[in-house]
PDB file of N, CA and C in Angstrom:
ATOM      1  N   UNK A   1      17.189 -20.371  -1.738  1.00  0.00           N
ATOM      2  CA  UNK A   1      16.318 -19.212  -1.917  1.00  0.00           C
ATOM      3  C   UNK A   1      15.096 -19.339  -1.016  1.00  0.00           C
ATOM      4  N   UNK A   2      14.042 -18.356  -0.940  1.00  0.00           N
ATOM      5  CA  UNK A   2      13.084 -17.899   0.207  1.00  0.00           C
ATOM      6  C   UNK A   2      12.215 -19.076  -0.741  1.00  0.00           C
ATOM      7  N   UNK A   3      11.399 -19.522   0.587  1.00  0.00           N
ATOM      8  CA  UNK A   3       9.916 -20.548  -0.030  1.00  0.00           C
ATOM      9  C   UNK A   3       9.207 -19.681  -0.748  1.00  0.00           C
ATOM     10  N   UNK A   4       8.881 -18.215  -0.069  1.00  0.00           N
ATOM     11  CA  UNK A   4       7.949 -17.593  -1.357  1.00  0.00           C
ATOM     12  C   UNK A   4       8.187 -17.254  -2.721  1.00  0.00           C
ATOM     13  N   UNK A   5       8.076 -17.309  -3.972  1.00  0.00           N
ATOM     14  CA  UNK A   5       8.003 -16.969  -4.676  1.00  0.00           C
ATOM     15  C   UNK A   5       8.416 -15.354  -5.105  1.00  0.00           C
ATOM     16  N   UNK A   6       7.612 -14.370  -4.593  1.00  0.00           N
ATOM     17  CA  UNK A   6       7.621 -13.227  -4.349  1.00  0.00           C
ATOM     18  C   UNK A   6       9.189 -12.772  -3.833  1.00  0.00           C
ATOM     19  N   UNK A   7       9.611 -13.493  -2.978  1.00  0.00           N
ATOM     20  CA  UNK A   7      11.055 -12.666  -2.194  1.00  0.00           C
ATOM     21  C   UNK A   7      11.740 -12.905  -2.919  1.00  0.00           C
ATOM     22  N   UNK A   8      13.055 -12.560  -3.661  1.00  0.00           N
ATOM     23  CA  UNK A   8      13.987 -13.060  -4.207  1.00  0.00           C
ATOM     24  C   UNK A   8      15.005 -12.596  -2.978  1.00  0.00           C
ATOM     25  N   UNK A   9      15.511 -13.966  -2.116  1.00  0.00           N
ATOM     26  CA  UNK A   9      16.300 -13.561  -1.053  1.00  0.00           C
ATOM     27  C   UNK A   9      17.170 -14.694  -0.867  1.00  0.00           C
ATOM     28  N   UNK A  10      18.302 -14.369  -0.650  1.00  0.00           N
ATOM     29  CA  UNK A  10      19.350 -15.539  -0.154  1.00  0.00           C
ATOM     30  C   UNK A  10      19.032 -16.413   0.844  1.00  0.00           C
ATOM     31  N   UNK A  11      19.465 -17.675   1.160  1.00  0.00           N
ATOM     32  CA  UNK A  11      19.206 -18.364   2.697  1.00  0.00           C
ATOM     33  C   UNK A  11      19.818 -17.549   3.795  1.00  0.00           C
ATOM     34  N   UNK A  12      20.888 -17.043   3.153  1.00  0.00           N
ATOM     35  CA  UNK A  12      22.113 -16.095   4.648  1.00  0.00           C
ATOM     36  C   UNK A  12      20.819 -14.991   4.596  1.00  0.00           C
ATOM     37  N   UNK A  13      20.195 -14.423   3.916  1.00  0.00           N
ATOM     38  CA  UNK A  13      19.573 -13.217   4.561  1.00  0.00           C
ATOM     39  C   UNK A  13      18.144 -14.034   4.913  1.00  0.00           C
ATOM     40  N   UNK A  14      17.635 -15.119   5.004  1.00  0.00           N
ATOM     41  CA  UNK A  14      16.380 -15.561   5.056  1.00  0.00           C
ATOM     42  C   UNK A  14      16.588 -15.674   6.397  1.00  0.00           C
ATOM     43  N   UNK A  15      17.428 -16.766   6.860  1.00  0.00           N
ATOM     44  CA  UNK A  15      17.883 -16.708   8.050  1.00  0.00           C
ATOM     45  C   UNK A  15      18.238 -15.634   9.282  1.00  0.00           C
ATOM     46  N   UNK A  16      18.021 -14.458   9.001  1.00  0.00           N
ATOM     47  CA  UNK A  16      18.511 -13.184   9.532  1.00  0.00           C
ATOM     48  C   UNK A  16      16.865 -12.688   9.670  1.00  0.00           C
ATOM     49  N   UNK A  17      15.799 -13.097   9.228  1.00  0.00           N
ATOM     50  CA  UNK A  17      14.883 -12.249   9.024  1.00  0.00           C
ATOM     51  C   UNK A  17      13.957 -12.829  10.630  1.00  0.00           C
ATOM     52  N   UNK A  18      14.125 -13.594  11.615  1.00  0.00           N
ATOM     53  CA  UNK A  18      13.650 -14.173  12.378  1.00  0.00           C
ATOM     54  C   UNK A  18      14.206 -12.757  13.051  1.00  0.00           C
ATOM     55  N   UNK A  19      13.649 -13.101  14.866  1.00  0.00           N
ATOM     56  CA  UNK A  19      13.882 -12.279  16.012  1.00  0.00           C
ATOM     57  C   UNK A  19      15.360 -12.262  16.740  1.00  0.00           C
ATOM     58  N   UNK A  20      16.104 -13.143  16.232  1.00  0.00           N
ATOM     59  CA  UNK A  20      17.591 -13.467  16.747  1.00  0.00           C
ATOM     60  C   UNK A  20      18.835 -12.437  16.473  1.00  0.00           C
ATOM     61  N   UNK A  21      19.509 -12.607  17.494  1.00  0.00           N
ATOM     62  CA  UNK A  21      20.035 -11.270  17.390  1.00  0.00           C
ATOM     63  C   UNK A  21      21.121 -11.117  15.769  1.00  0.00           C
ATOM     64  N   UNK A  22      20.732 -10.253  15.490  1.00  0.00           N
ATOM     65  CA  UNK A  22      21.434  -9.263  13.808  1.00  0.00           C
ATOM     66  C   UNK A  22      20.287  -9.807  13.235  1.00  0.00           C
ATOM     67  N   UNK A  23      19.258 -10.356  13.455  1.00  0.00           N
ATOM     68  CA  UNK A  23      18.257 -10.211  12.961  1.00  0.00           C
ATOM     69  C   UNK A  23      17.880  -8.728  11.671  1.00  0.00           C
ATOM     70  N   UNK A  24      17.332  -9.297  10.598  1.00  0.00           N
ATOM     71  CA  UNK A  24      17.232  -8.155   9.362  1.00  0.00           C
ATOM     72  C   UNK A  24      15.900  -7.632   9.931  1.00  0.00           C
ATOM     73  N   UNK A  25      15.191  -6.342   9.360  1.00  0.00           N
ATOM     74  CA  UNK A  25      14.289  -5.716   9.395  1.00  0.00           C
ATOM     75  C   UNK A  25      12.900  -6.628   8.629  1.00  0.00           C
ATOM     76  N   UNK A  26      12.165  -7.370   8.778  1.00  0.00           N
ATOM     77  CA  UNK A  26      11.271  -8.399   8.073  1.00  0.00           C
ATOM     78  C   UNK A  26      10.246  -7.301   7.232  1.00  0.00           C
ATOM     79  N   UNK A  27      10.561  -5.724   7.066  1.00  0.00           N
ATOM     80  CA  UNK A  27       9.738  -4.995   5.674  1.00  0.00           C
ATOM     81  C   UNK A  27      10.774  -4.688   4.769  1.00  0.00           C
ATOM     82  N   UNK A  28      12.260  -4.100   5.039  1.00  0.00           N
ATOM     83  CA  UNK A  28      12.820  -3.321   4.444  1.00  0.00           C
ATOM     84  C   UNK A  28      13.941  -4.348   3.977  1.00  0.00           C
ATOM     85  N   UNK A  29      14.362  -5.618   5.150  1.00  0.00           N
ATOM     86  CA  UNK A  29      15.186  -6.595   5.049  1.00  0.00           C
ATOM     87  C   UNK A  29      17.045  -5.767   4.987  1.00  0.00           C
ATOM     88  N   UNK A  30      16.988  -4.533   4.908  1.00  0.00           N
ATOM     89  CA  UNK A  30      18.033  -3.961   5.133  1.00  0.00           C
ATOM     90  C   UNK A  30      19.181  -3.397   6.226  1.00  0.00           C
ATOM     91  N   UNK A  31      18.355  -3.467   7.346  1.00  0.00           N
ATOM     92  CA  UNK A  31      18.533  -2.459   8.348  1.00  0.00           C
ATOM     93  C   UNK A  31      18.463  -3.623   9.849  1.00  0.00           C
ATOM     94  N   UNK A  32      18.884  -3.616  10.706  1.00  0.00           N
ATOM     95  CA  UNK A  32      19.105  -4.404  11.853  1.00  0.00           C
ATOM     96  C   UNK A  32      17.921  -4.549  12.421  1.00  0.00           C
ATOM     97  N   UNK A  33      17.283  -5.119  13.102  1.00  0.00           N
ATOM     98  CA  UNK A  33      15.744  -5.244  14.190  1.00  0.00           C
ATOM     99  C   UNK A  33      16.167  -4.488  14.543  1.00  0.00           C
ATOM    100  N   UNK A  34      15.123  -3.012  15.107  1.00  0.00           N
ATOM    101  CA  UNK A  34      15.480  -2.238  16.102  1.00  0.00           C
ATOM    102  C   UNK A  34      14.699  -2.530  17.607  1.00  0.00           C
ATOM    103  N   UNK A  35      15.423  -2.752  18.654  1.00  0.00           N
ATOM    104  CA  UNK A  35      14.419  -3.373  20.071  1.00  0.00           C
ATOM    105  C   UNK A  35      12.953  -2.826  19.919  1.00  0.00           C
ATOM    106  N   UNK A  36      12.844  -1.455  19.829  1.00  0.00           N
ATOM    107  CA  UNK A  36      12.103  -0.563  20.175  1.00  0.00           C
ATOM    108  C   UNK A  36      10.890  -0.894  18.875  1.00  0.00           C
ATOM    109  N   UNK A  37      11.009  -1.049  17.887  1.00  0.00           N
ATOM    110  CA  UNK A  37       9.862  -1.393  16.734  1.00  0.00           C
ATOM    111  C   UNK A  37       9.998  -3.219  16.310  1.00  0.00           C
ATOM    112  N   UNK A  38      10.597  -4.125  17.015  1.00  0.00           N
ATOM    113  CA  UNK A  38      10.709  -5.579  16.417  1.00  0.00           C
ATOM    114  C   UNK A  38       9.545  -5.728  15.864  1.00  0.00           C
ATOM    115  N   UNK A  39       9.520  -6.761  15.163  1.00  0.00           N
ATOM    116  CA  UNK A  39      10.619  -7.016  14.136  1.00  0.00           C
ATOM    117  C   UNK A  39      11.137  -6.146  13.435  1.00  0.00           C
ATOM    118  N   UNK A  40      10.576  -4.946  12.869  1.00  0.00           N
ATOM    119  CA  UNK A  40      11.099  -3.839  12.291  1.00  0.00           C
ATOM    120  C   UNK A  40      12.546  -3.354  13.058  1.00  0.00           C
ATOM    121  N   UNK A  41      12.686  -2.189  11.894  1.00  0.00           N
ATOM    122  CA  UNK A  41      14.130  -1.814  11.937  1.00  0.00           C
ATOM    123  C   UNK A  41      13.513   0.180  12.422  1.00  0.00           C
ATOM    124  N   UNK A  42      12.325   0.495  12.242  1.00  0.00           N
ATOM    125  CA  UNK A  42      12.206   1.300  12.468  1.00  0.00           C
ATOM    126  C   UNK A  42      10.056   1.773  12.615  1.00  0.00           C
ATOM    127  N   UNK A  43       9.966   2.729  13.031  1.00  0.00           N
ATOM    128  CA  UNK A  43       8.619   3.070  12.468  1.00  0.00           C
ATOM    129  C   UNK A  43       7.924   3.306  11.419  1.00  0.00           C
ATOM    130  N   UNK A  44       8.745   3.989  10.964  1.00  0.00           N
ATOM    131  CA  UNK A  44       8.497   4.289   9.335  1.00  0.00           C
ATOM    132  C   UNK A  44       7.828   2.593   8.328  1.00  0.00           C
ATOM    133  N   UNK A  45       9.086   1.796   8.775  1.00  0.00           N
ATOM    134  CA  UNK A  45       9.105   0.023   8.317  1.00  0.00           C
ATOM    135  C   UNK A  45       7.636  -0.900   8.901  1.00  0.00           C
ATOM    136  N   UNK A  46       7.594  -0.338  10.518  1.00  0.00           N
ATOM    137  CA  UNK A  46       6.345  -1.016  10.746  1.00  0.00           C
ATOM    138  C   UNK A  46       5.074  -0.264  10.732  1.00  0.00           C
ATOM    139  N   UNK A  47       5.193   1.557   9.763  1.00  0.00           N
ATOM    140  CA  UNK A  47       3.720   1.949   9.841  1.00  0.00           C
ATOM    141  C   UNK A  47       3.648   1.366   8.483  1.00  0.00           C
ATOM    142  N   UNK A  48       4.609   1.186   7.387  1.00  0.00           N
ATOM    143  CA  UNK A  48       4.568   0.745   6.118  1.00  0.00           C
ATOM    144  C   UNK A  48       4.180  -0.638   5.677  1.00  0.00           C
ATOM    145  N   UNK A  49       4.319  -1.689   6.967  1.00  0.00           N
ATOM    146  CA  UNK A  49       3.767  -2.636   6.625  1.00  0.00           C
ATOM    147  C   UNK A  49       2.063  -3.049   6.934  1.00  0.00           C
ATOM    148  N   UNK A  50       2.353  -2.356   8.347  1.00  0.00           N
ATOM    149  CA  UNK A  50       0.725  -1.967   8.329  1.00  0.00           C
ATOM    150  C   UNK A  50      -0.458  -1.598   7.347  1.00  0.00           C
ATOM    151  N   UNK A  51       0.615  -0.456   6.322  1.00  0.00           N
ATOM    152  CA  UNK A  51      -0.633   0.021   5.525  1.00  0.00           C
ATOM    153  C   UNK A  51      -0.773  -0.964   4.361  1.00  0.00           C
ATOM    154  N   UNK A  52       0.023  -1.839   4.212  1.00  0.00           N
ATOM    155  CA  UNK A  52       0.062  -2.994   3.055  1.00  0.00           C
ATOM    156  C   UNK A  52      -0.878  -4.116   3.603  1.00  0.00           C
ATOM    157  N   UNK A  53      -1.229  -4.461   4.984  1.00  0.00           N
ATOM    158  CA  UNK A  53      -2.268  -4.978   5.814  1.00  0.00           C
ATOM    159  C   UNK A  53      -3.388  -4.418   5.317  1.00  0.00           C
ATOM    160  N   UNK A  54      -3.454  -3.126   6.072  1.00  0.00           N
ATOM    161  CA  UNK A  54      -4.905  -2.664   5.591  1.00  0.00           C
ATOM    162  C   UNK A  54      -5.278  -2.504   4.277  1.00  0.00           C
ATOM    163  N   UNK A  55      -4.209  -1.900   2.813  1.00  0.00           N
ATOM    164  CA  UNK A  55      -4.634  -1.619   1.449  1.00  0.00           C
ATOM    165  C   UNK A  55      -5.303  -3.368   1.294  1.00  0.00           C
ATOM    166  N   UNK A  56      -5.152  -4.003   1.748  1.00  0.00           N
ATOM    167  CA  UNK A  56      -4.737  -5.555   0.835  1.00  0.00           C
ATOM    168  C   UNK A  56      -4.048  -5.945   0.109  1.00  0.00           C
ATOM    169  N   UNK A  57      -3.016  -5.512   0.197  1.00  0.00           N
ATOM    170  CA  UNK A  57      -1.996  -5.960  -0.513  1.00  0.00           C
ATOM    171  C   UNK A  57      -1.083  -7.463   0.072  1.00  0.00           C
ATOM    172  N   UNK A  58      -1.399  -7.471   1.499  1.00  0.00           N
ATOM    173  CA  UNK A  58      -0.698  -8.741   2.153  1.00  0.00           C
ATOM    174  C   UNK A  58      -2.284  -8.862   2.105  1.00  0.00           C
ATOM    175  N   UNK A  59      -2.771 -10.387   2.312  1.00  0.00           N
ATOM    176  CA  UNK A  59      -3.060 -11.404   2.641  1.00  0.00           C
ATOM    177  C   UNK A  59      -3.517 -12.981   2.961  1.00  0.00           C
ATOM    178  N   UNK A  60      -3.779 -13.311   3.377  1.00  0.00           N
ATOM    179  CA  UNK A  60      -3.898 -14.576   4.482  1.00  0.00           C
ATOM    180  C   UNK A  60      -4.497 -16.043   3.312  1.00  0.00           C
ATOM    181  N   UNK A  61      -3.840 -16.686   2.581  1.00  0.00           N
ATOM    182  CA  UNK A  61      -4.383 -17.616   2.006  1.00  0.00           C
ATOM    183  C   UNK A  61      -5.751 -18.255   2.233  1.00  0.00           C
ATOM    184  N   UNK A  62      -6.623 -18.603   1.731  1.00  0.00           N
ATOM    185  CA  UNK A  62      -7.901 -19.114   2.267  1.00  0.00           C
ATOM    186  C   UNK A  62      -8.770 -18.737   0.848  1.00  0.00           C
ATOM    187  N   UNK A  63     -10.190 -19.375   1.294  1.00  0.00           N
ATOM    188  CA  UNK A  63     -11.406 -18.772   0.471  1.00  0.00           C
ATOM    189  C   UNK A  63     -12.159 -18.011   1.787  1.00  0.00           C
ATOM    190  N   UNK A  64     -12.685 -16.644   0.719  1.00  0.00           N
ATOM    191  CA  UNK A  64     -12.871 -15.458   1.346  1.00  0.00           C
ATOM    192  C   UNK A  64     -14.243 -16.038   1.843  1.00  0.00           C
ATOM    193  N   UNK A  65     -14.184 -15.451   3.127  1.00  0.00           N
ATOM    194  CA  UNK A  65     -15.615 -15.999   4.119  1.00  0.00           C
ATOM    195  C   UNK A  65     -16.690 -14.712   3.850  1.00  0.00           C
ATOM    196  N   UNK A  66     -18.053 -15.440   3.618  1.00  0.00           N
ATOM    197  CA  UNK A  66     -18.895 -14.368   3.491  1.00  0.00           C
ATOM    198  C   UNK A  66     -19.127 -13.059   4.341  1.00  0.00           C
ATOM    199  N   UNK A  67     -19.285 -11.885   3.527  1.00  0.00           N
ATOM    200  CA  UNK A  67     -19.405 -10.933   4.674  1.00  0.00           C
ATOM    201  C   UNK A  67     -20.966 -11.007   5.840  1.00  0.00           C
ATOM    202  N   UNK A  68     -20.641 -10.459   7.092  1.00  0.00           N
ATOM    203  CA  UNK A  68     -22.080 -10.393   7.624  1.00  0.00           C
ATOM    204  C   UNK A  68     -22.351  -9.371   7.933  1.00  0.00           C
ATOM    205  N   UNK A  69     -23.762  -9.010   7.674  1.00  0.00           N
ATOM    206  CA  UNK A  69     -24.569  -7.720   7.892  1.00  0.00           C
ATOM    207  C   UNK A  69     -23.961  -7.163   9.134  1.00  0.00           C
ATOM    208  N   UNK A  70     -23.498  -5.938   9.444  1.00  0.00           N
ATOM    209  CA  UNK A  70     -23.203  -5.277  10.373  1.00  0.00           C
ATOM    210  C   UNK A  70     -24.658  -4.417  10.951  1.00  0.00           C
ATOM    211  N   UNK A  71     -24.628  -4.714  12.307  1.00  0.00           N
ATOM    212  CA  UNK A  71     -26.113  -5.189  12.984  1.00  0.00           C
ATOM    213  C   UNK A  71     -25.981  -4.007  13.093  1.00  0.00           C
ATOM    214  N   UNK A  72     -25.280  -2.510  13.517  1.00  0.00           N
ATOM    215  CA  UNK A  72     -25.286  -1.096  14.156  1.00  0.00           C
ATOM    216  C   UNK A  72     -25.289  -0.729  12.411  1.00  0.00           C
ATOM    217  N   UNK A  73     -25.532  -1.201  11.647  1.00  0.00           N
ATOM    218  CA  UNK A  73     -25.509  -0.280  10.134  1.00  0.00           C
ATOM    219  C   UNK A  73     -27.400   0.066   9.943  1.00  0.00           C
ATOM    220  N   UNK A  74     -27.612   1.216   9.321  1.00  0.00           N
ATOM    221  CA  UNK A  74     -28.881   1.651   8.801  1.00  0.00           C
ATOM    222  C   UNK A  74     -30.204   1.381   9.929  1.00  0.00           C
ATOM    223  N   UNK A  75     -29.509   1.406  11.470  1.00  0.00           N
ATOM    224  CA  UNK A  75     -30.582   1.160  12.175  1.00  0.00           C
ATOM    225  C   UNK A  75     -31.420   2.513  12.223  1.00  0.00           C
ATOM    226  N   UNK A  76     -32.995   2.149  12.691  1.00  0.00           N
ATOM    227  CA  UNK A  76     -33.947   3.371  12.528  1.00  0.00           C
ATOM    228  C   UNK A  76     -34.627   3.576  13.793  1.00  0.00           C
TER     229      UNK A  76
END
């Protein structure tokens, strides 16, 4: 099974999810790499993972680094 937790995925399809050819779609995991959107299988797959980037829904293990004042904010 997948190291993450989260995937419930076979090794035969874990293995498929890299860039090699029959490579799976790495959002939808259904659908072939398509050349034209890799790793995705389509646009739709890589505007959808995008927006899981931006909501926060994916990310990046760590402790969250303080924010810093954005220097172009409330200038007078």
């Amino acid at each position: 099974m997948s190291q993450f937790p989260d995937f419930q995925i076979s090794n035969l399809q874990w293995e498929g999810l890299g860039t090699s050819e029959g490579a799976l779609c790495v959002y939808c995991r259904r659908r072939p790499v398509d050349p034209r959107w890799k790793p995705f299988c389509s646009e739709r797959c890589k505007m959808a993972d995008l927006g899981r980037w931006l909501t926060g829904d994916y990310s990046v293990p760590g402790e969250r680094l303080p924010e810093e004042p954005d220097p172009h904010r409330d200038r007078e």
